[in-house]
PDB file of N, CA and C in Angstrom:
ATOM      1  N   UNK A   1     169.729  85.696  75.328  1.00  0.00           N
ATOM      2  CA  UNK A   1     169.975  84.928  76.527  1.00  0.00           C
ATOM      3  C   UNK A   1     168.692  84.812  77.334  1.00  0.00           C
ATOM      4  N   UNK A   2     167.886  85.627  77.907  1.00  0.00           N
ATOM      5  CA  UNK A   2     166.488  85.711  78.265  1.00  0.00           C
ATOM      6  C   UNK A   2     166.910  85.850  79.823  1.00  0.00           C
ATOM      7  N   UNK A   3     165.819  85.853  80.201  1.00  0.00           N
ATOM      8  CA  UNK A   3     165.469  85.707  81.848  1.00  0.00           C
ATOM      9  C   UNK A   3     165.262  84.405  81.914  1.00  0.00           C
ATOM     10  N   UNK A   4     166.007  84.141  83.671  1.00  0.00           N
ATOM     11  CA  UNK A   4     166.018  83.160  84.176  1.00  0.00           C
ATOM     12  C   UNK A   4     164.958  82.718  84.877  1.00  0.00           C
ATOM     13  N   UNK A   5     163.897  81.569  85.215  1.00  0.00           N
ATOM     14  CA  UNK A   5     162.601  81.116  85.620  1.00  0.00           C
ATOM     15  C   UNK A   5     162.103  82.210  86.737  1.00  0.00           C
ATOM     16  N   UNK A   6     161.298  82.844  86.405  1.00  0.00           N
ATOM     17  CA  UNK A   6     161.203  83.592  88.066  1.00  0.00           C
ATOM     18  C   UNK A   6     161.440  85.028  88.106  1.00  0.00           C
ATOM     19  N   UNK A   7     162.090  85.564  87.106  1.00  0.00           N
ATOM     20  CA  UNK A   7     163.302  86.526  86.889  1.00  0.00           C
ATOM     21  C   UNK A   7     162.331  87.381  86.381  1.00  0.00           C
ATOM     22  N   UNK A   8     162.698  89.055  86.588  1.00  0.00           N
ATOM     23  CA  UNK A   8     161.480  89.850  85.829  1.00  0.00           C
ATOM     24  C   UNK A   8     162.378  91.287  85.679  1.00  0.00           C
ATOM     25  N   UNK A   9     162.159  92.017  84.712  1.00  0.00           N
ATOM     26  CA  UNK A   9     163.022  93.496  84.290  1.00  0.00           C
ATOM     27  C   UNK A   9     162.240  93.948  85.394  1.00  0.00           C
ATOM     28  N   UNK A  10     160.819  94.100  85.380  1.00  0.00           N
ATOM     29  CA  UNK A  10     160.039  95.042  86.711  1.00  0.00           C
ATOM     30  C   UNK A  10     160.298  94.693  87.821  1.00  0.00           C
ATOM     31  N   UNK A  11     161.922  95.232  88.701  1.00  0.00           N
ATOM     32  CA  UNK A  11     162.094  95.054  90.186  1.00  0.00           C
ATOM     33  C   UNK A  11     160.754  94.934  91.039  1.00  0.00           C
ATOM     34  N   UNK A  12     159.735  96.032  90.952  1.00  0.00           N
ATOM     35  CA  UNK A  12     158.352  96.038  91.862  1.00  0.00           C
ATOM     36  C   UNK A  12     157.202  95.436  91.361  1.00  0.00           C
ATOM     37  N   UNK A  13     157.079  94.321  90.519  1.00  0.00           N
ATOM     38  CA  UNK A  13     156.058  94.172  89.844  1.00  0.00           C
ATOM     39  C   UNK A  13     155.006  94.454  89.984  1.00  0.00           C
ATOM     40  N   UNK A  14     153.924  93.532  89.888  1.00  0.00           N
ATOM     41  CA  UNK A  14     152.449  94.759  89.699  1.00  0.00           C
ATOM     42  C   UNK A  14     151.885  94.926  90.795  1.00  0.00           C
ATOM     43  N   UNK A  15     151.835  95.603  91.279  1.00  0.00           N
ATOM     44  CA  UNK A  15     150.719  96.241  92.814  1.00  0.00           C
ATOM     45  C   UNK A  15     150.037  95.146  93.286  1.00  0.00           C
ATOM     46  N   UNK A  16     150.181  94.595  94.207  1.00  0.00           N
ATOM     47  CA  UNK A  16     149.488  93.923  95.229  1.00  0.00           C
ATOM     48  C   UNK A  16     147.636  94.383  94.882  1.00  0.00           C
ATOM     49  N   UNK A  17     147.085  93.470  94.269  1.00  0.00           N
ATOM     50  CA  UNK A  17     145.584  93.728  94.290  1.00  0.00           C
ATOM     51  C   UNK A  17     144.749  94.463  93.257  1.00  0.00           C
ATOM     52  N   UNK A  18     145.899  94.840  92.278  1.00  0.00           N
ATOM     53  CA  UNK A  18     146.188  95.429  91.024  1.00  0.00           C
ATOM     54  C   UNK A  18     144.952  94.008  89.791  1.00  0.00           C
ATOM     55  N   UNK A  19     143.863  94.865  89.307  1.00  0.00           N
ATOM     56  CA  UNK A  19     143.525  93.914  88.449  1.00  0.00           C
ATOM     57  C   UNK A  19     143.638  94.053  86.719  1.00  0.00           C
ATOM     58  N   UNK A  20     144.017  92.619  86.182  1.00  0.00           N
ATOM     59  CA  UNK A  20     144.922  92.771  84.746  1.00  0.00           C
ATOM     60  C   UNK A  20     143.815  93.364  84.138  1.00  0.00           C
ATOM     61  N   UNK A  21     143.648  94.210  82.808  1.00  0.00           N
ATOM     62  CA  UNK A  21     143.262  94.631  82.041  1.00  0.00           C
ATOM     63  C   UNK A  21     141.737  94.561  81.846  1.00  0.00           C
ATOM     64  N   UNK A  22     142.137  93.282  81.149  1.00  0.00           N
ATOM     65  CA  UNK A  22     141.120  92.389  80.601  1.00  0.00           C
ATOM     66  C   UNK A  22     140.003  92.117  81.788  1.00  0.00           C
ATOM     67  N   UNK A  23     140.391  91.621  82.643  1.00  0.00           N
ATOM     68  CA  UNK A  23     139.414  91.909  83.734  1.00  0.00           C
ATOM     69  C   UNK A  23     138.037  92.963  84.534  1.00  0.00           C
ATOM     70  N   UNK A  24     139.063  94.023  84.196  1.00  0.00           N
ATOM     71  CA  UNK A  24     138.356  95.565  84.714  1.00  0.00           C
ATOM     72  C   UNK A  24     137.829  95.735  83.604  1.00  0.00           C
ATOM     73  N   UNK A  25     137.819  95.074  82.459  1.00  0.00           N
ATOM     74  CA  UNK A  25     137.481  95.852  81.456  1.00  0.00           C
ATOM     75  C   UNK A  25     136.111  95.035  81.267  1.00  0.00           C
ATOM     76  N   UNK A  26     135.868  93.510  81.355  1.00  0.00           N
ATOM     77  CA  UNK A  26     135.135  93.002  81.566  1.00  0.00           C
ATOM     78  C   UNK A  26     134.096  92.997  82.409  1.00  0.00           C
ATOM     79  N   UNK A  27     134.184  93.331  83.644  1.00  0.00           N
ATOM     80  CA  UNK A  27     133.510  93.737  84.600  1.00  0.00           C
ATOM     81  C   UNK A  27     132.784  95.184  84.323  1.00  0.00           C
ATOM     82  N   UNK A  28     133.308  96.088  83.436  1.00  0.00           N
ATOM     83  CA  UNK A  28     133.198  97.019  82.957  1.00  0.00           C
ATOM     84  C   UNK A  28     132.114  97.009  81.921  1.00  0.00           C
ATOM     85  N   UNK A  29     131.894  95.998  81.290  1.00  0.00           N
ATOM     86  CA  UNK A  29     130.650  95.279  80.540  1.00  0.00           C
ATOM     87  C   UNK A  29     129.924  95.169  81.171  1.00  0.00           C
ATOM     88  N   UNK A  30     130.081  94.367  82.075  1.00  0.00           N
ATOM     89  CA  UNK A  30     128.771  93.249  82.699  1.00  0.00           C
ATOM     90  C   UNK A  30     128.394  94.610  83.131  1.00  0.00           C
ATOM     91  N   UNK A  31     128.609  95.407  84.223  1.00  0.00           N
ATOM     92  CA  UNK A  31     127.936  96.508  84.771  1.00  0.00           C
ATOM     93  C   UNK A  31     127.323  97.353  83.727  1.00  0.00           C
ATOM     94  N   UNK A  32     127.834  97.324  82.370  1.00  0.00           N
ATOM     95  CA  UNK A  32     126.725  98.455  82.010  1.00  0.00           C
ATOM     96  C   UNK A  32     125.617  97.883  81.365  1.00  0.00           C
ATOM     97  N   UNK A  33     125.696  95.945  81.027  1.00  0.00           N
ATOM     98  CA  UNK A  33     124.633  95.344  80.657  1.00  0.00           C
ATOM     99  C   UNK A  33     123.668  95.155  81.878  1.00  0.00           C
ATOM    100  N   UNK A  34     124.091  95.198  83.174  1.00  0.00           N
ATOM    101  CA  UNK A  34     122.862  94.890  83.996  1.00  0.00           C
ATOM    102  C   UNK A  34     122.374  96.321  84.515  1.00  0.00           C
ATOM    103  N   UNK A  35     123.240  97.635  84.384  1.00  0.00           N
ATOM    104  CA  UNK A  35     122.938  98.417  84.472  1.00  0.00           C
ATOM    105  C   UNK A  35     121.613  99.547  83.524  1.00  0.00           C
ATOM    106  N   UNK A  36     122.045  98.994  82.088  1.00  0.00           N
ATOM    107  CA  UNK A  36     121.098  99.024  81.370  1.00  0.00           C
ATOM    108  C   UNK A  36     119.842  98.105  80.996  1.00  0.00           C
ATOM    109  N   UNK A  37     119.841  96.643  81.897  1.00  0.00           N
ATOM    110  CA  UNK A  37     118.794  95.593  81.449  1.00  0.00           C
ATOM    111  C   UNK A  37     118.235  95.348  83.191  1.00  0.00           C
ATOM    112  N   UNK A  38     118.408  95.978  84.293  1.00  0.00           N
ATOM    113  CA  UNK A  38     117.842  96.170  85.579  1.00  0.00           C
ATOM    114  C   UNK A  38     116.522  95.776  85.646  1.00  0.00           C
ATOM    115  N   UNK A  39     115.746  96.531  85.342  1.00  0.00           N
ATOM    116  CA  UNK A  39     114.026  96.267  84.677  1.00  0.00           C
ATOM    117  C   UNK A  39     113.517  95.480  84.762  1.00  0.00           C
ATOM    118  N   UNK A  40     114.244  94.664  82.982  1.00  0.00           N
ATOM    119  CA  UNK A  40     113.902  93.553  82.737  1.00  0.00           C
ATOM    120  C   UNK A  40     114.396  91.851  83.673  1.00  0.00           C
ATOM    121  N   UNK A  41     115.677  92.203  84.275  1.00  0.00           N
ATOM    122  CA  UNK A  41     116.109  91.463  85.058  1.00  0.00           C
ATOM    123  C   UNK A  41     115.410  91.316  86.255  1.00  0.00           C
ATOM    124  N   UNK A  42     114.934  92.584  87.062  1.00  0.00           N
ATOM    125  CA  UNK A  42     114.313  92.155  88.189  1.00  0.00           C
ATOM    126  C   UNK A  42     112.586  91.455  88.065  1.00  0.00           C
ATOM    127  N   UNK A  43     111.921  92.131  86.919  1.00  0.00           N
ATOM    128  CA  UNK A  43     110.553  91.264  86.534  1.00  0.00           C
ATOM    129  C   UNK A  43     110.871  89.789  86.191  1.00  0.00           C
ATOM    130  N   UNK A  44     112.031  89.195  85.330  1.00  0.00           N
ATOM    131  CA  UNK A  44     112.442  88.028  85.247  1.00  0.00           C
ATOM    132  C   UNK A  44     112.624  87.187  86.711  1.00  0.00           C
ATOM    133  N   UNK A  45     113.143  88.146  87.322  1.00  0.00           N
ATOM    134  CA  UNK A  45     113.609  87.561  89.244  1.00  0.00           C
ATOM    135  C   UNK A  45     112.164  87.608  89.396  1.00  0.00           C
ATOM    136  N   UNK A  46     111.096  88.310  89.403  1.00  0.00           N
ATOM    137  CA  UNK A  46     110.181  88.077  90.082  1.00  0.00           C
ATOM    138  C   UNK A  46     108.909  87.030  89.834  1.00  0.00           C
ATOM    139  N   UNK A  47     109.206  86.893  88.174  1.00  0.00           N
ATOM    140  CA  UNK A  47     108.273  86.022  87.773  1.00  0.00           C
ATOM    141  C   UNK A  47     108.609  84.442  87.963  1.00  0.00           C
ATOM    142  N   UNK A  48     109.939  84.194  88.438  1.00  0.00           N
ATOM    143  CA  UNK A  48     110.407  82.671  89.155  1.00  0.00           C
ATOM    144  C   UNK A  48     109.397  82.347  90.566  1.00  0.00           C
ATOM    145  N   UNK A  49     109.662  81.153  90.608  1.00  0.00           N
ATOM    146  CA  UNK A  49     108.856  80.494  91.692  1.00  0.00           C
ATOM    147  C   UNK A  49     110.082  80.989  92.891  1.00  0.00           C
ATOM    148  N   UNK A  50     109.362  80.908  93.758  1.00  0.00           N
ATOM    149  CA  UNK A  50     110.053  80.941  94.875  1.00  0.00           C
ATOM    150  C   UNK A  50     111.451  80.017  95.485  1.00  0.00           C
ATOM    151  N   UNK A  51     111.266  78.438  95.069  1.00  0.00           N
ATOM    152  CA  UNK A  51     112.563  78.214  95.112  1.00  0.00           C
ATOM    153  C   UNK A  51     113.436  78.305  94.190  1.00  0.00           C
ATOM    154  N   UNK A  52     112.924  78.678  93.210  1.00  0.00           N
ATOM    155  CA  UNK A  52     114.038  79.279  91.743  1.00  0.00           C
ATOM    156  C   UNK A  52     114.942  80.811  92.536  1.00  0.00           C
ATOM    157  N   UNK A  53     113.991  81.460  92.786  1.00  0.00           N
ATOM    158  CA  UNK A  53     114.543  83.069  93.250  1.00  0.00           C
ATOM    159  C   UNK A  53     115.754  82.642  94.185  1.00  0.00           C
ATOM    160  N   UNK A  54     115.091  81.987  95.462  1.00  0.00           N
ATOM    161  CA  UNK A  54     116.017  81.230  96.210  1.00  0.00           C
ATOM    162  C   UNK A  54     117.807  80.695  95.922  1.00  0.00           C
ATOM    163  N   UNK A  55     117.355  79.710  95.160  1.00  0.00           N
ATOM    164  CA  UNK A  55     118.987  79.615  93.757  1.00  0.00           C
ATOM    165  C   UNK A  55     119.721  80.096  93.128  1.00  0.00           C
ATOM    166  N   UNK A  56     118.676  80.998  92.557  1.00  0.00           N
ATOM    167  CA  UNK A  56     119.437  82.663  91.888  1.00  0.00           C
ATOM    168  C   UNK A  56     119.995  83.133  92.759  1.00  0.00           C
ATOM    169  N   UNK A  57     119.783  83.553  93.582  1.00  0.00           N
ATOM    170  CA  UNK A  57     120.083  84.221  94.605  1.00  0.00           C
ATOM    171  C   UNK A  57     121.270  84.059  95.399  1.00  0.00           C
ATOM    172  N   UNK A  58     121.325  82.735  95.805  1.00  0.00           N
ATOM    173  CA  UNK A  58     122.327  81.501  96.625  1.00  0.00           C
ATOM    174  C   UNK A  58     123.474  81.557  95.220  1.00  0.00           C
ATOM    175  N   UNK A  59     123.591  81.299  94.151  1.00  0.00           N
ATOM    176  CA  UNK A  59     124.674  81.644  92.932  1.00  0.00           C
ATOM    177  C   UNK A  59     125.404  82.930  92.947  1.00  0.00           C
ATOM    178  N   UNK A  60     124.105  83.808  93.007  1.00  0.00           N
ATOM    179  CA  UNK A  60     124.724  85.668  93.134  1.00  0.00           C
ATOM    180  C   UNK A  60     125.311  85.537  93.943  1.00  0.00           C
ATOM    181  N   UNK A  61     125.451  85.189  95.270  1.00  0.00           N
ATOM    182  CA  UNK A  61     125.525  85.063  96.546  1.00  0.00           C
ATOM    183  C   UNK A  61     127.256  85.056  96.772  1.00  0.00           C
ATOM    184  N   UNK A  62     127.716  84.284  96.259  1.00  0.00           N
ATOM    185  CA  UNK A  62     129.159  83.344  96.322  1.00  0.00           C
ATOM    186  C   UNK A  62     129.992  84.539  95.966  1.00  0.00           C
ATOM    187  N   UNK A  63     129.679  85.622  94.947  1.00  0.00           N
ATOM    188  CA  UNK A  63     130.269  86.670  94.275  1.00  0.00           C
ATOM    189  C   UNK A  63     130.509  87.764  95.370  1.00  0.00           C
ATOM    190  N   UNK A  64     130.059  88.103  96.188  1.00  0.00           N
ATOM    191  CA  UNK A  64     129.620  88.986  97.470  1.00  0.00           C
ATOM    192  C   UNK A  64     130.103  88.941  98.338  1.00  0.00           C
ATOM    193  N   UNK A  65     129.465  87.295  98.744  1.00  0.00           N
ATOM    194  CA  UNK A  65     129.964  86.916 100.314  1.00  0.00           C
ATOM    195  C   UNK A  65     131.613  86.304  99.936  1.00  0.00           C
ATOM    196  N   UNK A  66     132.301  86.204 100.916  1.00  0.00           N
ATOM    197  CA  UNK A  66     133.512  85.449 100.561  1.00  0.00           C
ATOM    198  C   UNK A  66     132.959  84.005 101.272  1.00  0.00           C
ATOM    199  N   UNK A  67     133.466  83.046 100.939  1.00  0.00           N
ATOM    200  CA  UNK A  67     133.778  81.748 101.744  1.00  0.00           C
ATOM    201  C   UNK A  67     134.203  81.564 102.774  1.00  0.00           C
ATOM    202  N   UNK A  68     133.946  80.828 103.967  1.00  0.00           N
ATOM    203  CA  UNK A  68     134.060  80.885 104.865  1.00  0.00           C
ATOM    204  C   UNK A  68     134.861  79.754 105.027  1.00  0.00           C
ATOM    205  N   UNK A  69     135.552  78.913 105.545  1.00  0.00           N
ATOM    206  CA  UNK A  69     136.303  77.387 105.795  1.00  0.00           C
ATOM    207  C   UNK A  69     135.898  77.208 107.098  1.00  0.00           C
ATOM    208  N   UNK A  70     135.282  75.577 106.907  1.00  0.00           N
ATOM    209  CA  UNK A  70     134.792  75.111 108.327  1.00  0.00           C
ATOM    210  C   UNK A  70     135.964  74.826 109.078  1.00  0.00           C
ATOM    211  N   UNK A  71     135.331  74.744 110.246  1.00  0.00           N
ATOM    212  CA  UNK A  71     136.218  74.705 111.692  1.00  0.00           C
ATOM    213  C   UNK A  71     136.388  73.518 112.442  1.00  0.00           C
ATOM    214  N   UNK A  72     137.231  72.762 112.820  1.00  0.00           N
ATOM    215  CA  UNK A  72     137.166  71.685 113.634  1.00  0.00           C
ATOM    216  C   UNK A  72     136.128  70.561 113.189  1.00  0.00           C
ATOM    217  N   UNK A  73     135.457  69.547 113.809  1.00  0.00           N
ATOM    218  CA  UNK A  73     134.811  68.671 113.281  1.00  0.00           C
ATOM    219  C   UNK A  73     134.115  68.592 112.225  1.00  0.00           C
ATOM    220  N   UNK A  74     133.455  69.860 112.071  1.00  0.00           N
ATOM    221  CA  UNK A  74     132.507  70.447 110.593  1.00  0.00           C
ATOM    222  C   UNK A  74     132.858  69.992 109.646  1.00  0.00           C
ATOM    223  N   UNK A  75     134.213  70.179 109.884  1.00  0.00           N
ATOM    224  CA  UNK A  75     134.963  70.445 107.854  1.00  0.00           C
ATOM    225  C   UNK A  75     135.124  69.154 107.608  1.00  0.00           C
ATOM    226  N   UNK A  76     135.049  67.888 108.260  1.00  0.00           N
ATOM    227  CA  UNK A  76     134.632  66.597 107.670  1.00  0.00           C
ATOM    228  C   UNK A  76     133.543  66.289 107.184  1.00  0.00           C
ATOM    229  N   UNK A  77     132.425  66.656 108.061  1.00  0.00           N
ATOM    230  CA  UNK A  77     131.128  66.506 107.379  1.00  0.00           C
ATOM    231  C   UNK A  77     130.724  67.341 106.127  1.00  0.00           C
ATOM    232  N   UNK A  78     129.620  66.433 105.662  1.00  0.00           N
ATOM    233  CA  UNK A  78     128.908  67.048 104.851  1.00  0.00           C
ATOM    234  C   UNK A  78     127.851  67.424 105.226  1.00  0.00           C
ATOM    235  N   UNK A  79     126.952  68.925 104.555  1.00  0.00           N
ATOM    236  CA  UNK A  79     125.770  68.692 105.312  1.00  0.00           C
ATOM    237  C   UNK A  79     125.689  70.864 105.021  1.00  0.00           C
ATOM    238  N   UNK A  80     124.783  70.861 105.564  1.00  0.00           N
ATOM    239  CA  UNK A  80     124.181  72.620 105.967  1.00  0.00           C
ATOM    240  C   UNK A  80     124.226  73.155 107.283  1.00  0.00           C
ATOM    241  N   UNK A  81     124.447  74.407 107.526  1.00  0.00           N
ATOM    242  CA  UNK A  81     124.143  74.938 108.675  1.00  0.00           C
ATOM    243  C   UNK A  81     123.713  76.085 108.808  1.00  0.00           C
ATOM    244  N   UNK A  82     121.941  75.966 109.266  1.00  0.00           N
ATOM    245  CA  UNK A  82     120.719  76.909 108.731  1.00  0.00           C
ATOM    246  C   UNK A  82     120.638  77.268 110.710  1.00  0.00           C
ATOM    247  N   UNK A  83     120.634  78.439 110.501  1.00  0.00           N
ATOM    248  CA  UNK A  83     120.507  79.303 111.705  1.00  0.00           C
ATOM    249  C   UNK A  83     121.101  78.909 113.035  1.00  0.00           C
ATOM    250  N   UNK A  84     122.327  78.284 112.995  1.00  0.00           N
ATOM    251  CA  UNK A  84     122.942  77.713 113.981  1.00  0.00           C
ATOM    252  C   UNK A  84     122.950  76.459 113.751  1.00  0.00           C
ATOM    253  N   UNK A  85     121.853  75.720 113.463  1.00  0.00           N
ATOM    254  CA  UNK A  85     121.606  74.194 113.332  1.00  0.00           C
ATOM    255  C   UNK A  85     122.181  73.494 112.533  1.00  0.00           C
ATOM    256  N   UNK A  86     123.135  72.317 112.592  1.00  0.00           N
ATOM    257  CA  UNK A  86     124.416  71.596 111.704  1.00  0.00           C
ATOM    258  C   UNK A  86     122.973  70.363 111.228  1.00  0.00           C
ATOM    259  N   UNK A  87     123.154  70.460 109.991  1.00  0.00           N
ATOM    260  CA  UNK A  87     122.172  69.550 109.738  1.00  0.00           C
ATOM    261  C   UNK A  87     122.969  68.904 108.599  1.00  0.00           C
ATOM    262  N   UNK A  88     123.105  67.197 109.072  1.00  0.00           N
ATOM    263  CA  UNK A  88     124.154  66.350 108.434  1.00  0.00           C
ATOM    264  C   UNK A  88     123.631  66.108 106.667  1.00  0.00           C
ATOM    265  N   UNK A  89     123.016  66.578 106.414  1.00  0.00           N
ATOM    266  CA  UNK A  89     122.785  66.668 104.757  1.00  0.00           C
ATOM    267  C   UNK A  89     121.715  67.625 104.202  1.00  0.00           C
ATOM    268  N   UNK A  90     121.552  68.269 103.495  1.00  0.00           N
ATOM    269  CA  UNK A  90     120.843  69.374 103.161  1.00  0.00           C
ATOM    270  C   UNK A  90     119.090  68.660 103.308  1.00  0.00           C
ATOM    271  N   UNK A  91     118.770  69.549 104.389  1.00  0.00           N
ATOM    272  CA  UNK A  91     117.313  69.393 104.028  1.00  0.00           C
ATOM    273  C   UNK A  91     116.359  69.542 102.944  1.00  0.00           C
ATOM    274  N   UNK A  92     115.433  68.274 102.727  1.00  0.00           N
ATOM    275  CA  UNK A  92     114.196  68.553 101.832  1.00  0.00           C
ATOM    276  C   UNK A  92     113.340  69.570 102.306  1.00  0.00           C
ATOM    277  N   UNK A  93     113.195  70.486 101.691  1.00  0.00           N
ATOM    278  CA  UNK A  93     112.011  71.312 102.032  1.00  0.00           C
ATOM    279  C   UNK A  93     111.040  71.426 101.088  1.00  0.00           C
ATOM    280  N   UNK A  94     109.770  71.358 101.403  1.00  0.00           N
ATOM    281  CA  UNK A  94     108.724  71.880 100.541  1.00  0.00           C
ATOM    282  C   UNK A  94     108.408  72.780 100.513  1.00  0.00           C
ATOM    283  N   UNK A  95     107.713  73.017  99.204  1.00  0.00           N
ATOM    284  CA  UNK A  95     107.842  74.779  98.730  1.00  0.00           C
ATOM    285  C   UNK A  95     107.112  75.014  99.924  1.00  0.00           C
ATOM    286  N   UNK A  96     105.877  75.424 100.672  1.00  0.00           N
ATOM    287  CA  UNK A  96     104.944  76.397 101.393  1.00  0.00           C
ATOM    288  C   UNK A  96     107.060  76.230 102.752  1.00  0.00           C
ATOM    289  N   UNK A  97     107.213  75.002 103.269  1.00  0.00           N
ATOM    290  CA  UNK A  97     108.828  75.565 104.232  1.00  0.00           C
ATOM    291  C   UNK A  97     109.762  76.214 103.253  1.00  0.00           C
ATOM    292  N   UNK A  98     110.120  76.114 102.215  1.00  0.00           N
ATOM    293  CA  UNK A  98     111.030  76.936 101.437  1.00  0.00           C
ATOM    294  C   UNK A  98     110.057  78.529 101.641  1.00  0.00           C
ATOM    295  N   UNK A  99     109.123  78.680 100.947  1.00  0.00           N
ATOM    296  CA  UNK A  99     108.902  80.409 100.939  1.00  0.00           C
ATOM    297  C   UNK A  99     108.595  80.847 101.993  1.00  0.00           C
ATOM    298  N   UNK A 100     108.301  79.874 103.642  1.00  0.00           N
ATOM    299  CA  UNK A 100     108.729  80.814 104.907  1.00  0.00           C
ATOM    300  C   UNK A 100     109.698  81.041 105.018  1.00  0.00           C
ATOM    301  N   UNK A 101     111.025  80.131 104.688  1.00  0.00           N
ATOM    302  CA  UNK A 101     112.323  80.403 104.836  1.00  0.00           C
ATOM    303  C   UNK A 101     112.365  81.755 104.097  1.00  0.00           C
ATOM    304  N   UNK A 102     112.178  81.571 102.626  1.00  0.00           N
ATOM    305  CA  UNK A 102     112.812  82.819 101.982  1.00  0.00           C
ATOM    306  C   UNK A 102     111.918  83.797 102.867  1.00  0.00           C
ATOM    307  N   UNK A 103     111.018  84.003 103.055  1.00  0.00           N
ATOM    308  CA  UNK A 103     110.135  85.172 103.520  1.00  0.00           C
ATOM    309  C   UNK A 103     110.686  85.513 104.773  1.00  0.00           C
ATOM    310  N   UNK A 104     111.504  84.984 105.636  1.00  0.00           N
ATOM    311  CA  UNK A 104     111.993  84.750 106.960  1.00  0.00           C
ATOM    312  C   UNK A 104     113.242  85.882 106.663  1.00  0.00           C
ATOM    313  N   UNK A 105     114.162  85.502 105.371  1.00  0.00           N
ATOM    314  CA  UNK A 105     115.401  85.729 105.275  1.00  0.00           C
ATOM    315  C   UNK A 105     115.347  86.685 104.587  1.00  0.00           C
ATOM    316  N   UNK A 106     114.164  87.388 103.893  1.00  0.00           N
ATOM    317  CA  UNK A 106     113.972  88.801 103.381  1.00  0.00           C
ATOM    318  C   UNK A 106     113.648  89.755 104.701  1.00  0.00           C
ATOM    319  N   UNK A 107     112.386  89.237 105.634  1.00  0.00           N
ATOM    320  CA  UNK A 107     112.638  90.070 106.394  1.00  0.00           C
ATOM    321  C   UNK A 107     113.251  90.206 107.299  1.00  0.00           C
ATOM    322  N   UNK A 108     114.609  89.617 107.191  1.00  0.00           N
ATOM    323  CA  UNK A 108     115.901  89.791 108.399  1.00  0.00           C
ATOM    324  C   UNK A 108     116.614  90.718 107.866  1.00  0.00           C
ATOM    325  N   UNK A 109     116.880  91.005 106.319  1.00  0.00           N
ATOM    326  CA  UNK A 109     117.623  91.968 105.602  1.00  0.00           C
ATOM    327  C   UNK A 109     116.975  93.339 105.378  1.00  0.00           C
TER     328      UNK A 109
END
């Protein structure tokens, strides 16, 4: 006869925040490949140009930080918002303004 759509033998199913298997177990990889390839990974980070590091970085980034959802008028536009300043489409920067930026935003951290 089976279960009905929705329907489950486990009254409490799985723990609120509970991660499946396959997951932890995966993550469980990656940490001991960057744990064991550190080294070579950070000389690779260092031998990029400056707006490469930048990118790398901004990718890692998303994993860390959570997302934020814009607020009121924002969330129509498109565009960046670099140190307070709403700037209606991502600025061009050239590398010597890109590596003050990055150099700016290393030494704030």
């Amino acid at each position: 006869m089976g279960l009905k759509r929705g329907q489950t033998n486990n009254i409490h199913g799985r723990p609120k925040g509970a991660e499946n298997k396959v997951k932890a177990d995966l993550k469980g990889a990656i940490k001991l490949f960057l744990g064991n390839n550190i080294g070579r990974l950070q000389d690779d980070f260092d031998s990029l140009s400056p707006k490469d590091r930048l990118l790398f970085f901004e990718k890692l980034l998303k994993y860390v930080v959570a997302a934020q959802a814009a607020v009121g008028d924002e969330a129509d536009k498109e565009g960046i918002m670099i140190q307070g300043i709403w700037y209606s489409e991502k600025p061009h920067l050239s590398d010597d303004q890109f590596a003050e930026l990055l150099n700016s935003v290393k030494n704030a951290t």
